[in-house]
N, C-alpha and C. Protein backbone atom coordinates (compact mmCIF):
# COMPACT_ATOMS: atom_id res chain seq x y z
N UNK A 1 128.64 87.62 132.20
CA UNK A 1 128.59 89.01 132.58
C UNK A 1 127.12 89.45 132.59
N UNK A 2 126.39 90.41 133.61
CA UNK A 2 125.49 91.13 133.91
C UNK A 2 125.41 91.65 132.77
N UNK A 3 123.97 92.12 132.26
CA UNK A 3 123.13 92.81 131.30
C UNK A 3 122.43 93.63 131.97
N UNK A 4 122.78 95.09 131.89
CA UNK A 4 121.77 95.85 132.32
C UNK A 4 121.19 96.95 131.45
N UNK A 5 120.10 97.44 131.45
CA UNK A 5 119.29 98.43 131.05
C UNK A 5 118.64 99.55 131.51
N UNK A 6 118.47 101.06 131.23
CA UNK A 6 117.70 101.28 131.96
C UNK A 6 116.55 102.29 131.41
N UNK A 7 115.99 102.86 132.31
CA UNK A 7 114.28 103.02 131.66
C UNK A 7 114.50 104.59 132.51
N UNK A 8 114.02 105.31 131.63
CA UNK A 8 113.44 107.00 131.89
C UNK A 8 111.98 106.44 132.86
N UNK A 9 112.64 107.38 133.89
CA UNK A 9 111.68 107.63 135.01
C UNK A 9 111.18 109.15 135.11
N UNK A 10 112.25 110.00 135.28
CA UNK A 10 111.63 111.17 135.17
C UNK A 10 110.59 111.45 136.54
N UNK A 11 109.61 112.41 136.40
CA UNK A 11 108.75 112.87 137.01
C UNK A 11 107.30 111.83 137.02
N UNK A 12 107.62 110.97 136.36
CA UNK A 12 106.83 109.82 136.29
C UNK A 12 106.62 109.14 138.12
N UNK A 13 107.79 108.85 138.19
CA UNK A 13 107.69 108.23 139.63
C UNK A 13 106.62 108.76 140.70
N UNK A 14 106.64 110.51 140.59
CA UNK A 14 105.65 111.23 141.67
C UNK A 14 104.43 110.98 141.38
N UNK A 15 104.26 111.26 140.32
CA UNK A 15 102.88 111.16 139.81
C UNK A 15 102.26 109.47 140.07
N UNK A 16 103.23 108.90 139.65
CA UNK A 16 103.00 107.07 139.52
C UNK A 16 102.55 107.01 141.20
N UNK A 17 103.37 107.23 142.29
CA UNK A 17 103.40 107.44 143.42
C UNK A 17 102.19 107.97 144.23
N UNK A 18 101.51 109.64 143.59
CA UNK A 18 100.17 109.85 143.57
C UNK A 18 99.78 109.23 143.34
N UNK A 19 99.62 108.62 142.58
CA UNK A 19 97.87 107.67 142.27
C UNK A 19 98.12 106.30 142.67
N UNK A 20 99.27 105.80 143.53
CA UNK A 20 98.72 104.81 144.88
C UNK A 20 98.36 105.18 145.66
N UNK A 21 99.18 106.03 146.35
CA UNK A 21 98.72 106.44 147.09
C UNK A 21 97.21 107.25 147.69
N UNK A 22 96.46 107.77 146.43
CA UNK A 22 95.72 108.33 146.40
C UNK A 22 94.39 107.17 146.19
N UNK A 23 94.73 106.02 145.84
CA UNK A 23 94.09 104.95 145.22
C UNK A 23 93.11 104.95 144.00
N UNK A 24 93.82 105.62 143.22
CA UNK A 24 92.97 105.65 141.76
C UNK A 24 92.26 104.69 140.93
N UNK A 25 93.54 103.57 141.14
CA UNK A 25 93.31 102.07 139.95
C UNK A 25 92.36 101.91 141.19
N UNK A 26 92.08 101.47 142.58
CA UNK A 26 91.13 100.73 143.11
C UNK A 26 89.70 101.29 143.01
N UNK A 27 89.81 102.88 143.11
CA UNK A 27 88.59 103.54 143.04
C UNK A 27 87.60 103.34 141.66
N UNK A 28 88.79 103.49 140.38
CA UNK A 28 88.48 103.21 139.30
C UNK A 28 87.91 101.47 139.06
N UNK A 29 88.04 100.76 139.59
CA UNK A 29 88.25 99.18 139.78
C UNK A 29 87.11 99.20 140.17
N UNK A 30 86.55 99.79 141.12
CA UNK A 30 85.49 99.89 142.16
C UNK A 30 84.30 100.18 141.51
N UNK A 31 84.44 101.06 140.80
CA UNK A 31 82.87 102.05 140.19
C UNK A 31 82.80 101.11 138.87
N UNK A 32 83.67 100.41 138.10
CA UNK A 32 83.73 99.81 137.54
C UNK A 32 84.28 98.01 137.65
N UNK A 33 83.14 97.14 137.78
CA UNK A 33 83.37 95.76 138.44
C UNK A 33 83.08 94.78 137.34
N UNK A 34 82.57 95.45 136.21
CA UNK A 34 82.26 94.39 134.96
C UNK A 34 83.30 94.60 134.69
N UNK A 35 84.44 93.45 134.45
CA UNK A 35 85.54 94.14 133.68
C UNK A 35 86.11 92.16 133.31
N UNK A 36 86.71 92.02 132.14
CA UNK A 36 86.80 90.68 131.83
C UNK A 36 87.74 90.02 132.48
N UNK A 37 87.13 88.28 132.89
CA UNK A 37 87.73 87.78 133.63
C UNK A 37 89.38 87.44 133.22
N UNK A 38 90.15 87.31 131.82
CA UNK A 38 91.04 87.25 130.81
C UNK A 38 91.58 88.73 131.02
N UNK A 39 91.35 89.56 131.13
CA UNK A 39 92.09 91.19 131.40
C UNK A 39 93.42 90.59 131.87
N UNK A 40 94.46 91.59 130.75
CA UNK A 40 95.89 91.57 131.46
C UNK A 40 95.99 92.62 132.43
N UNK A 41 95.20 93.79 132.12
CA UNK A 41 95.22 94.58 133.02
C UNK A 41 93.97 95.49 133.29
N UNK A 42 93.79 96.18 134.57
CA UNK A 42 92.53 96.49 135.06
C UNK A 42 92.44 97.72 134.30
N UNK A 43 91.25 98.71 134.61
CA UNK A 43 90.63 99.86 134.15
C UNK A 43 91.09 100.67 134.65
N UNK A 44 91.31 100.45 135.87
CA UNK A 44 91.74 101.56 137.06
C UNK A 44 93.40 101.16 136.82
N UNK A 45 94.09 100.73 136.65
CA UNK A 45 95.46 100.45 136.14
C UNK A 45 95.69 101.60 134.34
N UNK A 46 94.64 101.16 133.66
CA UNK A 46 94.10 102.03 132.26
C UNK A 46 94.16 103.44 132.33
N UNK A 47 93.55 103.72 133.47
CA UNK A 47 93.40 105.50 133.56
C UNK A 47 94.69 105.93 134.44
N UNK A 48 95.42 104.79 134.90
CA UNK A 48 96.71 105.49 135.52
C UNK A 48 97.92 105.60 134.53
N UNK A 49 97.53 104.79 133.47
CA UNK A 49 98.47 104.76 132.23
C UNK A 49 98.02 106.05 131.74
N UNK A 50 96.66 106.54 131.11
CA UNK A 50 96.76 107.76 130.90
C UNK A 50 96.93 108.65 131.33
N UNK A 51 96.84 108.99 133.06
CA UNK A 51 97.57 110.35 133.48
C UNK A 51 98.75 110.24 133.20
N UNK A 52 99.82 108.99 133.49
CA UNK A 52 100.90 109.01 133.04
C UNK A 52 101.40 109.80 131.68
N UNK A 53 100.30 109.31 130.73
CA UNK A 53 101.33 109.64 129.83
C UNK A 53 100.69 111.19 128.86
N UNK A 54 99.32 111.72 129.91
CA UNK A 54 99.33 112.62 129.45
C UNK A 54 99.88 114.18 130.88
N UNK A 55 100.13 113.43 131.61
CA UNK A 55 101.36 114.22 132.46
C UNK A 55 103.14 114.17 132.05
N UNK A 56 103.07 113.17 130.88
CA UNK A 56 104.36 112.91 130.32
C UNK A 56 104.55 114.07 129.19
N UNK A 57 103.77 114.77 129.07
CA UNK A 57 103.88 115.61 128.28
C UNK A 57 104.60 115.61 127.02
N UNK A 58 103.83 114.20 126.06
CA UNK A 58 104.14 113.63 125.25
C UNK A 58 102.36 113.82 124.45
N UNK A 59 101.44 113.55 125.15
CA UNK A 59 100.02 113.59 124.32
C UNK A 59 100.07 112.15 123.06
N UNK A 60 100.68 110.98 123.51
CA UNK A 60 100.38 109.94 122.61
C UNK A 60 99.00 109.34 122.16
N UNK A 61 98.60 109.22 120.86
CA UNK A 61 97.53 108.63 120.46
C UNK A 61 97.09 107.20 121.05
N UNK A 62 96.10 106.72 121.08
CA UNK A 62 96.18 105.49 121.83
C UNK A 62 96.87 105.04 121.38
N UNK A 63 97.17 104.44 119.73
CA UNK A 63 97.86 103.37 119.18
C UNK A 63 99.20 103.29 119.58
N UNK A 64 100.19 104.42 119.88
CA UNK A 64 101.49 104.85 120.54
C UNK A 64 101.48 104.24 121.89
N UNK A 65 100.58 103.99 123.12
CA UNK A 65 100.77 104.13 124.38
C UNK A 65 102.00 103.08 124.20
N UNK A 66 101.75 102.00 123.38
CA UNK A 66 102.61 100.56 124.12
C UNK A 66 104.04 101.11 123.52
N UNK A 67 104.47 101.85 122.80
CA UNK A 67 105.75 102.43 122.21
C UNK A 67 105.91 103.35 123.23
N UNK A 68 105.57 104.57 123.84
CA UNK A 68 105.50 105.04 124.74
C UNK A 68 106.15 104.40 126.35
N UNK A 69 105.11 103.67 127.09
CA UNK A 69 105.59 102.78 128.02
C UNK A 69 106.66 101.74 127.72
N UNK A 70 106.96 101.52 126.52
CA UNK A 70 108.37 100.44 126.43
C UNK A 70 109.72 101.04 127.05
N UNK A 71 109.79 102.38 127.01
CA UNK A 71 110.52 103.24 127.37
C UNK A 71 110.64 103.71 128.97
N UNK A 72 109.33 102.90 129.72
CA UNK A 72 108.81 103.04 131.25
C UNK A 72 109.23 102.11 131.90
N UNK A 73 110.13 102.27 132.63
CA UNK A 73 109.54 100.93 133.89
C UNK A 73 108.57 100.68 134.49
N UNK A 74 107.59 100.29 133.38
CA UNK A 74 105.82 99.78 133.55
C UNK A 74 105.64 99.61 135.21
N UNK A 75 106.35 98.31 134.94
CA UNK A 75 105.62 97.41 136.43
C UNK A 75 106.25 98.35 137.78
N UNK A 76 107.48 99.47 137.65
CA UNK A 76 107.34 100.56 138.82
C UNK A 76 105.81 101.28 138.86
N UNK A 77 105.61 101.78 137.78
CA UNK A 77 105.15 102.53 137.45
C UNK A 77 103.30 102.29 137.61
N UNK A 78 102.88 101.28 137.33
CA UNK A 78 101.75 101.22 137.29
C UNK A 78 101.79 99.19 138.00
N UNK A 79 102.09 98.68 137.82
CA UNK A 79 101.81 97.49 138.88
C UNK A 79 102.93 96.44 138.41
N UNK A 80 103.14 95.50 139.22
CA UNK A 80 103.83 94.34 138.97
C UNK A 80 102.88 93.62 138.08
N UNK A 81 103.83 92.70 136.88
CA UNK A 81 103.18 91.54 136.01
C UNK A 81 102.45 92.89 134.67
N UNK A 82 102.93 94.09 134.92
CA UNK A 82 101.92 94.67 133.26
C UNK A 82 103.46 95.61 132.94
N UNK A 83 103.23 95.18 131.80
CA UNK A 83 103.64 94.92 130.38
C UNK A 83 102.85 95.93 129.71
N UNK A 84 104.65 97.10 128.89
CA UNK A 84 103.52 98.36 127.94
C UNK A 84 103.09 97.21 126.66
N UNK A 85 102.92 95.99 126.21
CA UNK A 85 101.83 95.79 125.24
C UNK A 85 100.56 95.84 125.86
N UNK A 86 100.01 95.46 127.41
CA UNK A 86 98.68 95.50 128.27
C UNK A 86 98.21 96.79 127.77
N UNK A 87 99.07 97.97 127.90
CA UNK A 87 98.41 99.18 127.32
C UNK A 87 98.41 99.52 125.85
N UNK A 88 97.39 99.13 125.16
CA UNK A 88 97.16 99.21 123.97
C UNK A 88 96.19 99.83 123.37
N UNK A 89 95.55 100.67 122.14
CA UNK A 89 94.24 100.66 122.11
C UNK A 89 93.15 100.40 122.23
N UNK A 90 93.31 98.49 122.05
CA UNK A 90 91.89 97.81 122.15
C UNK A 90 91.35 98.18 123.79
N UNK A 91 93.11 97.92 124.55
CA UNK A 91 92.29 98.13 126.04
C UNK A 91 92.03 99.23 126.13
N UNK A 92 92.70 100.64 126.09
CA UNK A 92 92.30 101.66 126.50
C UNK A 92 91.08 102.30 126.14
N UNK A 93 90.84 101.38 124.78
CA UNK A 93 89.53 102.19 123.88
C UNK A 93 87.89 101.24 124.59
N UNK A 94 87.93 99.84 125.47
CA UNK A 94 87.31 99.50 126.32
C UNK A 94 87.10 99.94 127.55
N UNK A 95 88.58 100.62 128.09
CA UNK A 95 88.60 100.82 129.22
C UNK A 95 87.55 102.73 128.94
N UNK A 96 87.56 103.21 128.11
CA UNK A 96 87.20 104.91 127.91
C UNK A 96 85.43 104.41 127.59
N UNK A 97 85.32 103.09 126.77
CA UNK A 97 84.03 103.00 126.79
C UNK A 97 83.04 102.64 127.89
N UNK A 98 83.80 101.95 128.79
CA UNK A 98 83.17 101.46 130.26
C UNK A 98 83.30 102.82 131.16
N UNK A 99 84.15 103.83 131.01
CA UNK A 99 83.73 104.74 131.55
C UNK A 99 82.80 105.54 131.60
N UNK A 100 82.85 105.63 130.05
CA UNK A 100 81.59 106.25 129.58
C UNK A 100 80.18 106.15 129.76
N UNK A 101 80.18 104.40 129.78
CA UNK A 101 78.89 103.95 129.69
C UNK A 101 78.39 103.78 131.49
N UNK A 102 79.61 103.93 132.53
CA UNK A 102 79.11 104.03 134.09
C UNK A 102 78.58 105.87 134.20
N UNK A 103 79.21 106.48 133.32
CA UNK A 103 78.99 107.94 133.52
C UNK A 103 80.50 108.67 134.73
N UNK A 104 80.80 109.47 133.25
CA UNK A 104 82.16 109.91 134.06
C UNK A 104 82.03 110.59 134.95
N UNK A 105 80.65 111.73 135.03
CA UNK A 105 80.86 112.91 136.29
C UNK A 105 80.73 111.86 137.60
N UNK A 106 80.22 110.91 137.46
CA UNK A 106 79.49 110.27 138.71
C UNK A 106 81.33 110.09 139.23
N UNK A 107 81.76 109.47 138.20
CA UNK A 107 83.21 108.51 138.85
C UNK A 107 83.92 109.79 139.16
N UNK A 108 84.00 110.84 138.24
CA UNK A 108 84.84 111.94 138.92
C UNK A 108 84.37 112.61 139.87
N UNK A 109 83.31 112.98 140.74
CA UNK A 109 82.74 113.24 141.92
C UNK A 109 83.56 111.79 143.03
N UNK A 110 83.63 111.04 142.29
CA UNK A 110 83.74 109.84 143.14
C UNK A 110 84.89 110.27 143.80
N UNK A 111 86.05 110.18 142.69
CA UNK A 111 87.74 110.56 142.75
C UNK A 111 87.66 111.79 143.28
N UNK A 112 87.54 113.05 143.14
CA UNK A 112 87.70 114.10 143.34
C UNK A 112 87.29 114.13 145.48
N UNK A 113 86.18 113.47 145.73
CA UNK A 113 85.64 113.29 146.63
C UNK A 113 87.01 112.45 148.03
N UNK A 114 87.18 111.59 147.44
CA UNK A 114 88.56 110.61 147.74
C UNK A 114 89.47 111.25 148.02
N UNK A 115 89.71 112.14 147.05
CA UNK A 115 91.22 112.82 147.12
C UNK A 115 91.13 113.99 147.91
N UNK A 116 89.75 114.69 148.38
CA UNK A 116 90.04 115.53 149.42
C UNK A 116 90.10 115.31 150.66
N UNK A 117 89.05 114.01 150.87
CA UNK A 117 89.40 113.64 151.99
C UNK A 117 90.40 112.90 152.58
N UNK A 118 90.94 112.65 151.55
CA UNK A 118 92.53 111.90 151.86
C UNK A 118 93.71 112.70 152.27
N UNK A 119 93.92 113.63 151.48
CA UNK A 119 94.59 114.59 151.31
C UNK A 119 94.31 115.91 152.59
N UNK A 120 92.97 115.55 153.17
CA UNK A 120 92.12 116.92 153.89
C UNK A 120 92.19 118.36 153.38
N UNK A 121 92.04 118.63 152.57
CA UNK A 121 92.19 119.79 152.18
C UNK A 121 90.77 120.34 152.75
N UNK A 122 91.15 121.58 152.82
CA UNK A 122 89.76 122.22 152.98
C UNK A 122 88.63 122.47 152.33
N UNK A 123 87.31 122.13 152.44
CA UNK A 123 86.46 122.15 151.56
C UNK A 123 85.24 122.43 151.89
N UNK A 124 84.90 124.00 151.90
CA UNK A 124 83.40 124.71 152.54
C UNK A 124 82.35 124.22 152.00
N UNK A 125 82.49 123.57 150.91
CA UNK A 125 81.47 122.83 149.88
C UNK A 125 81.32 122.62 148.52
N UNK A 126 80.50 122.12 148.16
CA UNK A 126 80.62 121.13 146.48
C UNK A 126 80.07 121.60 145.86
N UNK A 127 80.25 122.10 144.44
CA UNK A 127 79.20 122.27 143.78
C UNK A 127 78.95 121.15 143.01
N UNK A 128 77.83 120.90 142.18
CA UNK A 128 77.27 119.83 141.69
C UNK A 128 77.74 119.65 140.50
N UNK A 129 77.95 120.82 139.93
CA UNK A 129 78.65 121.06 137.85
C UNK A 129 80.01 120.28 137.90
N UNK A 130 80.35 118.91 138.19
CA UNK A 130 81.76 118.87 138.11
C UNK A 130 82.55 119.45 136.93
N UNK A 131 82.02 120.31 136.16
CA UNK A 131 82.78 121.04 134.89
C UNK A 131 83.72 122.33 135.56
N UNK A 132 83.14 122.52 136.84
CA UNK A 132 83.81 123.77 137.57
C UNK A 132 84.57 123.28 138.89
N UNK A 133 85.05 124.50 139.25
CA UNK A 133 85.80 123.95 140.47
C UNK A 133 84.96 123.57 141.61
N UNK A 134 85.08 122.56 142.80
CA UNK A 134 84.33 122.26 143.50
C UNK A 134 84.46 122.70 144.75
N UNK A 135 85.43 122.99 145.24
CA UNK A 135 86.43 123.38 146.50
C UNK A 135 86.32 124.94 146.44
């Protein structure tokens, strides 16, 4: 007899859905290329686990994410072959330091930049403070 299970999707799917579509993990992947050859999973895969799960409106500590995503259908959700142990502290707390150390406004000008022109929204112009709105 069949064994089945199943996994809370929720509002997860749209969001999961945004950020292929929008190409987050590649953009993130992109601005960031040092990344270890042994990685179960990428950086830009890392920061899609955290919108996830702080659009999950749960606010888990890093050490929680992999208890968190056990409850996900991961590999819908963020890629085939990853596994919520891939999202763990050690990675996420590498993946927040390599952000850090490329410089986040640069990468979020990057993303923010991406997503309008993808999206076309209208945009008379930028301001430079990414702390404010840009659009």
């Amino acid at each position: 007899m069949a064994s089945y299970s199943t996994k809370g999707l929720d509002h997860l799917g749209l969001v999961a859905g945004m950020n292929k579509e929008l190409g987050i993990a590649k953009l993130i992947d992109k601005s960031l290329p040092e990344q270890s050859d042994d990685k179960l999973i990428s950086y830009g895969q890392l920061v899609e686990a955290m919108i996830l799960n702080g659009l999950g409106f749960v606010g888990r500590t890093l050490h929680m994410y992999p208890q968190y995503f056990k409850e996900r259908p991961v590999e819908r959700l963020i890629g085939e072959g990853i596994k919520a142990e891939y999202i763990n502290d050690d990675a996420l707390g590498r993946c927040l330091d390599q952000l850090y150390e490329a410089g986040v406004s640069g990468i979020y000008q990057t993303l923010y930049a991406s997503v309008v022109k993808h999206l076309k929204l209208p945009c008379e112009g930028v301001n430079l403070d990414s702390t404010k709105d840009s659009c």
